[in-house]
C-alpha atoms as a PDB file:
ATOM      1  CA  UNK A   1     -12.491  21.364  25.921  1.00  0.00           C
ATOM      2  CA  UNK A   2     -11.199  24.020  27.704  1.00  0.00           C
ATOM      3  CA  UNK A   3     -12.816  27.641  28.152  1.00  0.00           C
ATOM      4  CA  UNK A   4     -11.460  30.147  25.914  1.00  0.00           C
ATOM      5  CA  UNK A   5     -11.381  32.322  28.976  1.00  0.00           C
ATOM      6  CA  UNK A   6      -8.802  29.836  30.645  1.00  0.00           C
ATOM      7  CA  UNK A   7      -6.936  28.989  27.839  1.00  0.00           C
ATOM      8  CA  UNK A   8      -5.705  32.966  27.495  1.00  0.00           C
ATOM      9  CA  UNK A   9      -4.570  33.139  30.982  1.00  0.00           C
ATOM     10  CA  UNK A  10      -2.291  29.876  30.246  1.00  0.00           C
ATOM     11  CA  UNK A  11       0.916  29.441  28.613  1.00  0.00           C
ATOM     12  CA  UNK A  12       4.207  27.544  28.525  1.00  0.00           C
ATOM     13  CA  UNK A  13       5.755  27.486  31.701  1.00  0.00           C
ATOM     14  CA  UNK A  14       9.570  27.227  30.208  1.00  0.00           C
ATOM     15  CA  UNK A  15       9.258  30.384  27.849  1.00  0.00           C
ATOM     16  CA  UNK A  16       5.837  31.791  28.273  1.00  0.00           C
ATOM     17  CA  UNK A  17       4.675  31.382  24.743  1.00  0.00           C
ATOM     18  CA  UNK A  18       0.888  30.959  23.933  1.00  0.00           C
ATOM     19  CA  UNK A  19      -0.706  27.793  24.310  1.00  0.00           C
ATOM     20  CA  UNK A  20      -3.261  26.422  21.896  1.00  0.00           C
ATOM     21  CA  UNK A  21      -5.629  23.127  21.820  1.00  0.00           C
ATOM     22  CA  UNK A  22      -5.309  20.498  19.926  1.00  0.00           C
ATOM     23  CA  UNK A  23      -7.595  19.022  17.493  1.00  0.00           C
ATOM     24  CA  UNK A  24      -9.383  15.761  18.504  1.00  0.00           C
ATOM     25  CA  UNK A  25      -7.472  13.650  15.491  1.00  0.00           C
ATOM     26  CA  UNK A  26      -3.638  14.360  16.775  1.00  0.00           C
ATOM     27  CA  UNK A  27      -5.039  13.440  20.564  1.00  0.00           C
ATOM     28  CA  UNK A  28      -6.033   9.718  18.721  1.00  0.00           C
ATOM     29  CA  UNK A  29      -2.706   9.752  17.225  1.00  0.00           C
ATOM     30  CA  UNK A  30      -0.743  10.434  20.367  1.00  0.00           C
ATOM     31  CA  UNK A  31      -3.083   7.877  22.337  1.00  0.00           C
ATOM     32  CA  UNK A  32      -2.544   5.581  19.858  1.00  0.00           C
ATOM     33  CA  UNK A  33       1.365   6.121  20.341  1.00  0.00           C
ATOM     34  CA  UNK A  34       0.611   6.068  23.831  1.00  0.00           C
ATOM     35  CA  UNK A  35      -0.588   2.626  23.706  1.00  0.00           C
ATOM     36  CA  UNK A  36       1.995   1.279  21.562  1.00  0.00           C
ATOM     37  CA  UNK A  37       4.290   2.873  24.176  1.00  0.00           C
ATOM     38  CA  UNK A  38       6.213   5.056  21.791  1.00  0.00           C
ATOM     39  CA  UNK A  39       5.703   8.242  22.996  1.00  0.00           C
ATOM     40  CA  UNK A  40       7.979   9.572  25.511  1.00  0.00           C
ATOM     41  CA  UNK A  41       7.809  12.754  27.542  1.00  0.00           C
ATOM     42  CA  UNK A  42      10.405  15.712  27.533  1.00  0.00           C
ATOM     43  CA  UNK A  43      12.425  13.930  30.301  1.00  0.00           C
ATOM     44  CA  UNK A  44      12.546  11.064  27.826  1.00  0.00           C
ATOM     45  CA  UNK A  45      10.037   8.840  30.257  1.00  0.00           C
ATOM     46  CA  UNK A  46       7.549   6.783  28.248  1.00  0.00           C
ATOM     47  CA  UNK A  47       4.354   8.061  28.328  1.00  0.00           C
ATOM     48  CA  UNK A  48       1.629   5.424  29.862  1.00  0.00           C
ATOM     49  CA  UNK A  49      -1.656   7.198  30.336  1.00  0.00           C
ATOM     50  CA  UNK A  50      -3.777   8.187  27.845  1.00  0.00           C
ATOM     51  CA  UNK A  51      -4.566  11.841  27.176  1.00  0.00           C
ATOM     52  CA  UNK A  52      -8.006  13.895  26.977  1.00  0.00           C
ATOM     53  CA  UNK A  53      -6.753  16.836  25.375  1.00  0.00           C
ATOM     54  CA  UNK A  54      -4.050  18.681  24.741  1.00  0.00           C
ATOM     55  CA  UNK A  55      -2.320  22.301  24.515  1.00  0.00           C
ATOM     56  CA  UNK A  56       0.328  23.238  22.120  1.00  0.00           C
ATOM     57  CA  UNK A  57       3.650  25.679  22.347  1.00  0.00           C
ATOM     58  CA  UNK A  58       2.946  28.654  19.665  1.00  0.00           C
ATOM     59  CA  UNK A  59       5.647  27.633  18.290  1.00  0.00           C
ATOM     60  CA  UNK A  60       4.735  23.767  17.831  1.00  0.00           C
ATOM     61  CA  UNK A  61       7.387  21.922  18.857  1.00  0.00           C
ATOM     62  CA  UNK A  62       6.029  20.827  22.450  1.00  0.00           C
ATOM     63  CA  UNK A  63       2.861  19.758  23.973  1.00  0.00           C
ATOM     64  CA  UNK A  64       1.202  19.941  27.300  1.00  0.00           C
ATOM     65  CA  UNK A  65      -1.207  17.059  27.891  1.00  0.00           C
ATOM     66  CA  UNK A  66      -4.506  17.420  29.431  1.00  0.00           C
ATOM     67  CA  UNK A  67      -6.063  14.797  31.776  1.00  0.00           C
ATOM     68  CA  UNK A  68      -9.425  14.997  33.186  1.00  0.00           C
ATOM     69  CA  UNK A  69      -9.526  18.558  32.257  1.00  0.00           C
ATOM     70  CA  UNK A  70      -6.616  19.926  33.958  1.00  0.00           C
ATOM     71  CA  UNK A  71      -3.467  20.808  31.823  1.00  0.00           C
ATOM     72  CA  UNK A  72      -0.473  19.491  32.952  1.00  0.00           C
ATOM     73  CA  UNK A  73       1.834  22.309  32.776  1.00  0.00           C
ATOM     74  CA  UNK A  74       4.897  20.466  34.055  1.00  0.00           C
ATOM     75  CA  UNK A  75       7.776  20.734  32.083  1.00  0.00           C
ATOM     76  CA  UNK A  76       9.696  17.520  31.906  1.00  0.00           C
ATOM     77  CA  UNK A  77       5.724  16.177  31.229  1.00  0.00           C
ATOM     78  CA  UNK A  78       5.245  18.010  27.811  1.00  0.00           C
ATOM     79  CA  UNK A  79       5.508  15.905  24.773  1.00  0.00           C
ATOM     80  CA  UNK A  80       8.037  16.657  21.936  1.00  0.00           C
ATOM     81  CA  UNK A  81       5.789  16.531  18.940  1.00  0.00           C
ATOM     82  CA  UNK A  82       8.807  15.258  16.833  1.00  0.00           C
ATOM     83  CA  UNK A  83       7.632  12.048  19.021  1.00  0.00           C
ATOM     84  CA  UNK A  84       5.208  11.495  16.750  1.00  0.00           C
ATOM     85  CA  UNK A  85       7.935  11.330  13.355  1.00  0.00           C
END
């Protein structure tokens, strides 16, 4: 979990929206995608290591994992959440 404090000074790198975490159910989703290796990043590379968390565009359509408490604000790393269709 990340500290509110934190999490308001963060936000998309590609178009600055707010960022918001995810709810524990969607990260067992996505790791269970993950697993199955059927998730794939934004620069369409599979993803292979399971996430701890994870913060969400405002406007839903892309997510920033989080790994041993740091976010990974890279671009080409954020997941397109129609991934999970």
């Amino acid at each position: 979990m990340i500290a509110a404090d934190f999490l308001n000074l963060l936000c998309c790198p590609e178009t600055h929206q707010a960022l918001i975490e995810i709810d524990p159910a969607l990260i067992e989703s996505l790791n269970a995608g993950i697993a199955a290796g059927k998730i794939r990043n934004r620069a369409k590379q599979p993803v292979v290591t399971r996430i701890d968390g994870g913060l969400m565009r405002e406007d839903r359509k892309y997510l920033y994992p989080v790994r041993g408490d740091i976010p990974v604000l890279l671009v080409d790393e954020a997941i397109p959440m129609d991934s999970l269709s």
